[in-house]
Structures are given as structure tokens and as C-alpha cells.
C-alpha atoms as a PDB file:
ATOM      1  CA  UNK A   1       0.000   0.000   0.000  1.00  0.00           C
ATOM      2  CA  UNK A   2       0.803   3.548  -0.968  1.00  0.00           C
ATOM      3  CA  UNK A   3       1.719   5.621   1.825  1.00  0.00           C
ATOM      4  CA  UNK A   4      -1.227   8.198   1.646  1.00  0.00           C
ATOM      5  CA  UNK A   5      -3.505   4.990   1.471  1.00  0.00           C
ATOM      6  CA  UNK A   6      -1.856   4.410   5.091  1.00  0.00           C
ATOM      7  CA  UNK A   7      -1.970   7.751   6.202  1.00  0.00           C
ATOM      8  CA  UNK A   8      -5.391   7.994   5.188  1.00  0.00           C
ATOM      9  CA  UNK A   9      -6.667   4.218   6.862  1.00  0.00           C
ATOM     10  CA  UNK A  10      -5.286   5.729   9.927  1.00  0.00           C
ATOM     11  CA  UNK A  11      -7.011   8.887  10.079  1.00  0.00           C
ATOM     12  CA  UNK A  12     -10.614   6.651   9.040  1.00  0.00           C
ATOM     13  CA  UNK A  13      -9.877   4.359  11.978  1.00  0.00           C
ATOM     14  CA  UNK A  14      -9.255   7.145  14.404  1.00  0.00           C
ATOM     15  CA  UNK A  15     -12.470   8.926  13.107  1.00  0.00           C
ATOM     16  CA  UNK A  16     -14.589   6.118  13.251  1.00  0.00           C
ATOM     17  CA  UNK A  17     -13.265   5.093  17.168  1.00  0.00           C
ATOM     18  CA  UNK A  18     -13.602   8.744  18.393  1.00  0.00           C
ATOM     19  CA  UNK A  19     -17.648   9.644  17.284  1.00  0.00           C
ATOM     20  CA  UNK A  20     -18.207  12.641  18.585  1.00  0.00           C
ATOM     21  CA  UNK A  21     -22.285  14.037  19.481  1.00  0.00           C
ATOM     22  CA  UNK A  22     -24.057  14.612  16.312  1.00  0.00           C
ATOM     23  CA  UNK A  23     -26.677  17.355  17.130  1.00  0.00           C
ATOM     24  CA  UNK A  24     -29.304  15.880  14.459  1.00  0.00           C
ATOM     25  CA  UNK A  25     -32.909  15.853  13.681  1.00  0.00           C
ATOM     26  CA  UNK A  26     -34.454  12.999  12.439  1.00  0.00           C
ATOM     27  CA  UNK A  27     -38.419  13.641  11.287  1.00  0.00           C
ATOM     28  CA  UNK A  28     -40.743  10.399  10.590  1.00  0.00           C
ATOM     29  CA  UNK A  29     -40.358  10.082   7.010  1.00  0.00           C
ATOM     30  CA  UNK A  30     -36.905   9.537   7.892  1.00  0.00           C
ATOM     31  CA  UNK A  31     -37.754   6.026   8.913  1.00  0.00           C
ATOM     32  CA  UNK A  32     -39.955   5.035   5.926  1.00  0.00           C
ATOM     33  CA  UNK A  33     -37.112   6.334   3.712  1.00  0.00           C
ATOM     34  CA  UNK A  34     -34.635   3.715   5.469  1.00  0.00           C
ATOM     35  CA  UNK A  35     -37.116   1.302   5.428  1.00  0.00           C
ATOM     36  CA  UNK A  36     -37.709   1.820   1.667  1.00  0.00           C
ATOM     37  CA  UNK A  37     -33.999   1.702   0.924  1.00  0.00           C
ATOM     38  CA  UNK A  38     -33.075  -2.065   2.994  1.00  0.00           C
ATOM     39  CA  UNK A  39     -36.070  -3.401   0.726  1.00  0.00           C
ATOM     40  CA  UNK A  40     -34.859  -2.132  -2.673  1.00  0.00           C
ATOM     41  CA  UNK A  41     -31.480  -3.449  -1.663  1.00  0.00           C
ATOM     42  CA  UNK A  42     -32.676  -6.716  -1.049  1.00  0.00           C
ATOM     43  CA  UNK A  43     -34.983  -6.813  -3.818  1.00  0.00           C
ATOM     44  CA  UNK A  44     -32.720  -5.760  -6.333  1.00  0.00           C
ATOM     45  CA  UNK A  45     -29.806  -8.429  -5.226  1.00  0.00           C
ATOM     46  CA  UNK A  46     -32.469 -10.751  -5.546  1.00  0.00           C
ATOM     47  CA  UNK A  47     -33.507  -9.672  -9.065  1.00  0.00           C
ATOM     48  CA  UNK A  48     -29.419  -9.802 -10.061  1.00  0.00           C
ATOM     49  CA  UNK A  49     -29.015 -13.030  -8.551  1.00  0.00           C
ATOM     50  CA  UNK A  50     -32.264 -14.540 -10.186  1.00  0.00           C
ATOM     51  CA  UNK A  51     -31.343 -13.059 -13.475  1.00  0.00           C
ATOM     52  CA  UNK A  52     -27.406 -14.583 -13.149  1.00  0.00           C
ATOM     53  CA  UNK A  53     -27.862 -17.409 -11.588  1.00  0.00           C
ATOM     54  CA  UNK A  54     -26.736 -19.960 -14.198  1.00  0.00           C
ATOM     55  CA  UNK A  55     -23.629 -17.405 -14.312  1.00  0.00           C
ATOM     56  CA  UNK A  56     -23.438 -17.771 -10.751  1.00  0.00           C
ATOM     57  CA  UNK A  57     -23.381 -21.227 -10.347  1.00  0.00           C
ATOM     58  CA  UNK A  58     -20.958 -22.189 -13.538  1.00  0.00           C
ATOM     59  CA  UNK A  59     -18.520 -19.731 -11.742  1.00  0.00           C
ATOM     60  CA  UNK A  60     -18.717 -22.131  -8.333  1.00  0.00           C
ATOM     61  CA  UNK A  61     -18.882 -25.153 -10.598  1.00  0.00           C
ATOM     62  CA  UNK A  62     -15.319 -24.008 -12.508  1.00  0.00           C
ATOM     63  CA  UNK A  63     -13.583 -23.039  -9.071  1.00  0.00           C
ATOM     64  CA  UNK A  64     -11.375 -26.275  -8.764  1.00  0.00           C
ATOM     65  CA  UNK A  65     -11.536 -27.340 -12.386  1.00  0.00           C
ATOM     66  CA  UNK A  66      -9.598 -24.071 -13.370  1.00  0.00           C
ATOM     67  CA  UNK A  67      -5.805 -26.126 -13.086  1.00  0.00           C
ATOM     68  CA  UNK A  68      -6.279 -29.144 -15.237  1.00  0.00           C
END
């Protein structure tokens, strides 16, 4: 890794470890929005894996087979 890469990884960490208060206002559409967003995720990585599945599963298939 580059050193800025490092440099940077550090600061993240450091950020992430130290949270400091968020003053925030959260209204109750805020929770139907989440809500909406976790189901379109997991919807739409079910439509992907229904529409490569046979993809999917050659790639698993052709895991060991890839040396001989």
C-alpha cells in the first residue's frame, strides 16, 4: 500500500473510534425512507441473482476445475 492509502486508513480508523455528538434531527419520514432503501437493496440483489444465476453457479462449478 501507498503511503497516503496508510496515512489515510489511519485517520478513518481514528475517526470512526472517536464519534463525537451529532446534534441531528431525524423527522418520521426519515424512517420510511430507510425502510424503503433495505427493501430495494434486497430486492434488487435478488432480481441480479435470479437473473445470473446460471452465471453464478458455472462460476462455483469451474472453481477447482480451473488447473487441469
Amino acid at each position: 500500500m501507498s503511503k497516503k492509502i496508510k496515512i489515510f486508513s489511519i485517520i478513518a480508523l481514528i475517526v470512526a473510534i472517536n464519534p463525537q455528538q451529532a446534534f441531528a434531527y431525524l423527522d418520521p419520514g426519515t424512517g420510511s425512507m430507510i425502510m424503503q432503501v433495505i427493501v430495494a437493496s434486497i430486492v434488487g440483489a435478488g432480481a441480479a441473482i435470479g437473473v445470473f444465476k446460471q452465471k453464478i453457479a458455472d462460476f462455483f462449478k469451474n472453481i477447482g476445475h480451473k488447473g487441469e
